[in-house]
Structures are given as C-alpha cells and as structure tokens.
Protein backbone atom coordinates (compact mmCIF):
# COMPACT_ATOMS: atom_id res chain seq x y z
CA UNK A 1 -71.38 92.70 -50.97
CA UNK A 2 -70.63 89.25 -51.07
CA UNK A 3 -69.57 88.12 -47.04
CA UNK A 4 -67.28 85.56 -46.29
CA UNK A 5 -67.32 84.86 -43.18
CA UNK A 6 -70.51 86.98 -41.93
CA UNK A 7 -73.07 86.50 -39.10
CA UNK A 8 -76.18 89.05 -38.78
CA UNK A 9 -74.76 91.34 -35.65
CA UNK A 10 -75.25 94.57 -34.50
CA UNK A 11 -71.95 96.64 -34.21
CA UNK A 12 -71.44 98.88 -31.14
CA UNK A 13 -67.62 100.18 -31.42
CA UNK A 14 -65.56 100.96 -34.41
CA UNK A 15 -61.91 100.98 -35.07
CA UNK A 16 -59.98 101.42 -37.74
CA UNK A 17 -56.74 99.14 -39.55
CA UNK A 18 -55.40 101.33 -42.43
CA UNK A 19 -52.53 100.26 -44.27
CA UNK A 20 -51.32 97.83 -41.62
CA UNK A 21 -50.48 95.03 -43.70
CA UNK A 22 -46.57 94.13 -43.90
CA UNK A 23 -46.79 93.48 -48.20
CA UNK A 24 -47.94 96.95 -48.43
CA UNK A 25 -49.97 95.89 -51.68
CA UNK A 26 -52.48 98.06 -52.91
CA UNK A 27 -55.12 95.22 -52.99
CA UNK A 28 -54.82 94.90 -49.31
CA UNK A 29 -57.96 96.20 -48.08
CA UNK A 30 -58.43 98.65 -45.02
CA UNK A 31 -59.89 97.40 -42.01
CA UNK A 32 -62.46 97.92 -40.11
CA UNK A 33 -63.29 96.56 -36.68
CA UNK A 34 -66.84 95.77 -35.19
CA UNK A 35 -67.13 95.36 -31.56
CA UNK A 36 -70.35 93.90 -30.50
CA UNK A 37 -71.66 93.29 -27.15
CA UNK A 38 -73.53 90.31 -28.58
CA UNK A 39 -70.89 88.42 -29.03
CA UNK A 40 -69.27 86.24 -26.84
CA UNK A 41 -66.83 84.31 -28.91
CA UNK A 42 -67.67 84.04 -32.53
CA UNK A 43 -64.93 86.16 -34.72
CA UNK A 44 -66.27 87.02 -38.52
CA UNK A 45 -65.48 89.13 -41.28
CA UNK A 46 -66.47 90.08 -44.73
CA UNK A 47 -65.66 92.89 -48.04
CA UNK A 48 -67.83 95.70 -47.96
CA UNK A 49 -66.47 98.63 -50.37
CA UNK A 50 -62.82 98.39 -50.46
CA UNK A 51 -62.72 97.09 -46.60
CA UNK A 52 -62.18 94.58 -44.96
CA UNK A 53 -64.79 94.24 -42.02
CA UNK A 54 -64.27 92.13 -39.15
CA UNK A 55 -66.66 91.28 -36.45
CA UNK A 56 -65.33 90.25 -32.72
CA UNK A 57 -66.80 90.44 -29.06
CA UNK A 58 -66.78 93.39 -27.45
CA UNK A 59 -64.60 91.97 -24.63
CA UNK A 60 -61.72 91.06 -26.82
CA UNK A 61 -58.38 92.89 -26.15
CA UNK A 62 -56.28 94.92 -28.67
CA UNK A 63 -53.90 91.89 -28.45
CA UNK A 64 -56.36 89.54 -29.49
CA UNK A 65 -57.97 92.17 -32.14
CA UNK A 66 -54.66 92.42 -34.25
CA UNK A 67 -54.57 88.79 -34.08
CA UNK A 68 -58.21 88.35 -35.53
CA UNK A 69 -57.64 90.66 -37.80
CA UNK A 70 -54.26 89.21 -39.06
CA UNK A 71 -55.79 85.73 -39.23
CA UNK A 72 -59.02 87.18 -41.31
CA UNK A 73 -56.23 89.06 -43.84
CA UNK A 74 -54.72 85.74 -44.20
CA UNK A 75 -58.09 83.83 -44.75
CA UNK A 76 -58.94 86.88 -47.37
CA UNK A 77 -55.66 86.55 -49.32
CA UNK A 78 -56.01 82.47 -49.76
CA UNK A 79 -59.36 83.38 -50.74
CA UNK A 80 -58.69 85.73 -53.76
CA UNK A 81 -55.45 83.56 -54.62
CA UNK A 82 -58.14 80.67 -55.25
CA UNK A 83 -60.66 82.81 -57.67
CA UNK A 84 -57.45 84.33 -59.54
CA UNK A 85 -56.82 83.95 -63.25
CA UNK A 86 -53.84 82.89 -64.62
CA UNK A 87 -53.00 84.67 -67.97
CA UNK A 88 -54.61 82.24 -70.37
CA UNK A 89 -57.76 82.24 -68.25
CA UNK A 90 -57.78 86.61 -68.78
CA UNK A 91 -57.21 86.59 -72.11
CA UNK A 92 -60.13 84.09 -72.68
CA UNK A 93 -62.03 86.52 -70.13
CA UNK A 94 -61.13 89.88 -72.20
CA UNK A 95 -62.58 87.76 -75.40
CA UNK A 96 -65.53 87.60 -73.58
CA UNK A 97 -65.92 91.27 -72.22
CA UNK A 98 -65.35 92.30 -75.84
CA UNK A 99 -68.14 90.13 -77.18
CA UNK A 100 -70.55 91.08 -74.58
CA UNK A 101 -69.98 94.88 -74.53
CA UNK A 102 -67.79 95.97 -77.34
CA UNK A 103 -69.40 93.69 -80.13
CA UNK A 104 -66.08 92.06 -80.69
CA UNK A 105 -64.18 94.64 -82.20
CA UNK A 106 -61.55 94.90 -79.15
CA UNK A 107 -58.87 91.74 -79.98
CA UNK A 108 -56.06 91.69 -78.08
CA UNK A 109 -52.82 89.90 -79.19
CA UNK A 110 -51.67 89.30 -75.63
CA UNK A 111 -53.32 89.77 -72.18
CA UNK A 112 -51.03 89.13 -68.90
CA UNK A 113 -50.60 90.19 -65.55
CA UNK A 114 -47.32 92.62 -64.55
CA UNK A 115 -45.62 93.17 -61.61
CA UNK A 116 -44.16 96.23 -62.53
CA UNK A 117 -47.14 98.27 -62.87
CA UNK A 118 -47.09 100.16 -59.70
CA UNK A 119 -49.22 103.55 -60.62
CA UNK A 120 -51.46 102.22 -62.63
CA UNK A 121 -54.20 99.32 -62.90
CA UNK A 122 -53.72 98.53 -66.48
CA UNK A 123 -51.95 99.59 -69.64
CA UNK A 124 -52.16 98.78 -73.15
CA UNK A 125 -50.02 99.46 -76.47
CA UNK A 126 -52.50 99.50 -79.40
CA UNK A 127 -49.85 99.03 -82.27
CA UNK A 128 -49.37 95.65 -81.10
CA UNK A 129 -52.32 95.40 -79.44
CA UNK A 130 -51.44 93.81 -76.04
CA UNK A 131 -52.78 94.33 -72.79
CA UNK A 132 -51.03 94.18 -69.16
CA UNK A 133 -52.87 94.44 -66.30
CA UNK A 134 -50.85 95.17 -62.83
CA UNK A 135 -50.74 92.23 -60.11
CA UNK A 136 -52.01 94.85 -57.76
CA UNK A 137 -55.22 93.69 -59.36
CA UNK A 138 -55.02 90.05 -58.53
CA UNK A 139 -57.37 89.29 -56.23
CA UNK A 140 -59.66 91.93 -56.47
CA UNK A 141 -63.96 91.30 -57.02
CA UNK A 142 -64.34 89.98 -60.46
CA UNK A 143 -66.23 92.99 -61.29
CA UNK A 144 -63.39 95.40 -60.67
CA UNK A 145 -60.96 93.16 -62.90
CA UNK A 146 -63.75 92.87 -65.83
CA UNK A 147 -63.80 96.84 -65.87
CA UNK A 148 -59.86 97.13 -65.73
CA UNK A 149 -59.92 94.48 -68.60
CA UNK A 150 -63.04 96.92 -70.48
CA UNK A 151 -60.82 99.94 -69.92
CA UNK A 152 -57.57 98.66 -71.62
CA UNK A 153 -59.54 96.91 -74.27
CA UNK A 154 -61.69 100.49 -75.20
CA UNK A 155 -58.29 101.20 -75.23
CA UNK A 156 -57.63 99.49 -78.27
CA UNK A 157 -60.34 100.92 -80.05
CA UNK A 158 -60.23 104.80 -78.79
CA UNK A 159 -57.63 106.84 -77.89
CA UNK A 160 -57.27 109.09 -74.64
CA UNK A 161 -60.60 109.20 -72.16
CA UNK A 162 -62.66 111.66 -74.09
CA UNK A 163 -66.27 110.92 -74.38
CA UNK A 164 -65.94 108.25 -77.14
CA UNK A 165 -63.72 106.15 -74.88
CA UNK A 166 -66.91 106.46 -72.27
CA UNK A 167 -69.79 105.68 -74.10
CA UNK A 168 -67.85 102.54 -75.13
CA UNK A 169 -67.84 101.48 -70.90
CA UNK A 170 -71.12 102.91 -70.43
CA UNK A 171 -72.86 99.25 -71.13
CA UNK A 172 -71.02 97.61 -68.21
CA UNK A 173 -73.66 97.84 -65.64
CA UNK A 174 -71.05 98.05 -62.54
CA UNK A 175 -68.65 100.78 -64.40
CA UNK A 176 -69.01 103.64 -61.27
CA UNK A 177 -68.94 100.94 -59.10
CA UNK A 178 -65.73 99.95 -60.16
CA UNK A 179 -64.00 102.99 -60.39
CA UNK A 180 -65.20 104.02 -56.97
CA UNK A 181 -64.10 100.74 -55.59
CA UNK A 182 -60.73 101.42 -57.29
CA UNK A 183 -60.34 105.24 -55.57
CA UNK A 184 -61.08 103.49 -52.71
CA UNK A 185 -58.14 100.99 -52.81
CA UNK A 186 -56.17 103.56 -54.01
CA UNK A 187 -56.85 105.95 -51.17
CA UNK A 188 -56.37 103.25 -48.43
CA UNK A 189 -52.98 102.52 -49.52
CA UNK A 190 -51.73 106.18 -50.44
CA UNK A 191 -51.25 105.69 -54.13
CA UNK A 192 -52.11 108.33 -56.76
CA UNK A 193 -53.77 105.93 -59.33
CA UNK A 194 -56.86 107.80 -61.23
CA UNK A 195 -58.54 105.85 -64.43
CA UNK A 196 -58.88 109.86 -65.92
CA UNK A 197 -55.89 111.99 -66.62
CA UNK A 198 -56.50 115.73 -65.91
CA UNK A 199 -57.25 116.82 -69.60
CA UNK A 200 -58.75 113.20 -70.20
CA UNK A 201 -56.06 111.75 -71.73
CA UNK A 202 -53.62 109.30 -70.37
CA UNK A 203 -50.99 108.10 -72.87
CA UNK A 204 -47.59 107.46 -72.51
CA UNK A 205 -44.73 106.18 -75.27
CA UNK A 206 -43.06 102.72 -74.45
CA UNK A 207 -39.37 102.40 -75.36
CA UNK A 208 -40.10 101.90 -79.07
CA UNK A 209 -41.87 105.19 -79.54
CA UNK A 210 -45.60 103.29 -79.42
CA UNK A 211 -48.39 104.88 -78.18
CA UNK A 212 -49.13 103.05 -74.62
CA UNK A 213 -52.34 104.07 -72.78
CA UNK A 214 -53.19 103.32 -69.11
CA UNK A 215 -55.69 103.39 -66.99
C-alpha cells in the first residue's frame, strides 16, 4: 500500500462506488468510502488492493461524497498519468525485467502500449518477437505493469501457461500479488480478463497466421 493522500483515522461507515466512473476504463479503481466521526473537515484517500479508498467526515452529505470522491478520481488519474511510461521508457523496462529474472534470454523487437486490447492485459507474437501491452494498463502500480511485461516476455521464450511458462515468473517476488490485483480490476469493472486459459493455454493467430499469445 503506498497512500496518497492518507491520514491515520478510524473508519465508522462504509459505502461503496463500483464502476461509477464516466471513461468506464478498466484501470479505474472501485471505491470505497470511509465515514469517520473524527473528522471534521479533512477529505483523504489512498490505493489499497484494486480500490480506491477515500476518507471524509461523517457529517458530509451524499452530495458532497460524490464530489470528494470525483475530485480524489481526478487527483488519482493525474497521478498515474505522471509515473507512466512512454514506449521507449517500457521497452528499456522489459530489458531490465529480462536481465533480472529471465537471465536475458527474453529480447523483444518492439514493446508498445495498444489501445485496442480490450480483453486482455498483454499480448505478444513470438515470430517477430514484439510485445503490446493494453492502455488499460497505464497507470496501474509499477509492480502490476513489471508482471504484465514478465508474462508477455516468458512469452517469448515458452509457449501456452503450462508449468514451464510458471517456473519462469516464479522469481518475481510480487507474481500472486499481481495477478490478484489484476482479478481484482477485472472484477470491478465486469471484464472477463484471466492471465490462465482453461486448459492453460492462451494463444491466438494474428492475421498472418503467427502464433500470438496473451495474457
């Protein structure tokens, strides 16, 4: 958990936000709201698994909750826009998860974020050996993007998610945590995203008849 905006309080009434946002992206996190009689006027809020949390006086009215909690979405999407890669800056990044983890032997021609990736995190062709990773990504912990980047790039190296593909994630030490973090998102917003097909495999063809995986 890494807070924001986040004062010590202690939380009397919960509500919930799901799925309010107007972009309807996937990265938008649930909310959830934290009423504390403690609190007079001080508003915060902060991540904590998937959510968004956001703290606010008891007294408050619904009016002035949707507005806090509109204003704290805003605050959290200029927040991720600032730590987001551009495409040189995640291929430099997937160089570095392959040195660290995969000794190197994952090089990707191409890494760059898609917009047309709707049901599914990441893909990657291995015949040409490129990598796309879906803008519902952007913007999401560091830690979650480094495993998206660790999938595809296994990717290049094993086929399918058998137990090969595994043991190549199993050195990243937040791998669960990621994927639960991702089943979260993906829950919240309704989309049927898994990084595990049913028979543990996952591929699809692109148009030229390549073997595409996904995760």
């Amino acid at each position: 958990m890494n807070p924001a905006w986040r004062e010590s309080d202690h939380a009397e009434r919960r509500s919930q936000h799901p799925g309010e946002h107007p972009s309807g992206q996937a990265n938008e996190p649930a909310v959830e709201v934290r009423r504390s009689a403690r609190r007079r006027r001080t508003v915060s809020a902060y991540e904590e698994d998937g959510r968004l949390v956001v703290l606010i006086p008891a007294g408050f009215t619904r009016a002035q909750e949707r507005m806090w909690v509109q204003r704290m979405r805003e605050r959290l999407a200029a927040r991720r826009a600032r730590r987001t890669p551009g495409d040189d800056e995640l291929a430099a990044r997937a160089r570095r998860l392959s040195t660290r983890y995969l000794q190197g032997r994952a090089r990707p021609a191409s890494v760059a974020w898609v917009g047309n990736q709707r049901r599914r995190w990441g893909s990657c062709t291995p015949a040409t050996r490129t990598i796309r990773i879906s803008e519902q990504v952007r913007g999401m912990p560091g830690w979650v993007l480094d495993y998206v980047l660790l999938h595809e790039l296994a990717h290049l190296l094993v086929p399918g998610h058998g137990p090969d593909f595994w043991a190549l994630l199993e050195p990243y030490p937040r791998l669960e945590r990621a994927r639960g973090y991702l089943e979260g998102v993906a829950a919240a917003a309704h989309l049927d995203i898994s990084d595990d097909g049913p028979d543990g495999h996952d591929v699809s063809t692109d148009r030229d008849g390549r073997g595409e995986h996904a995760v």
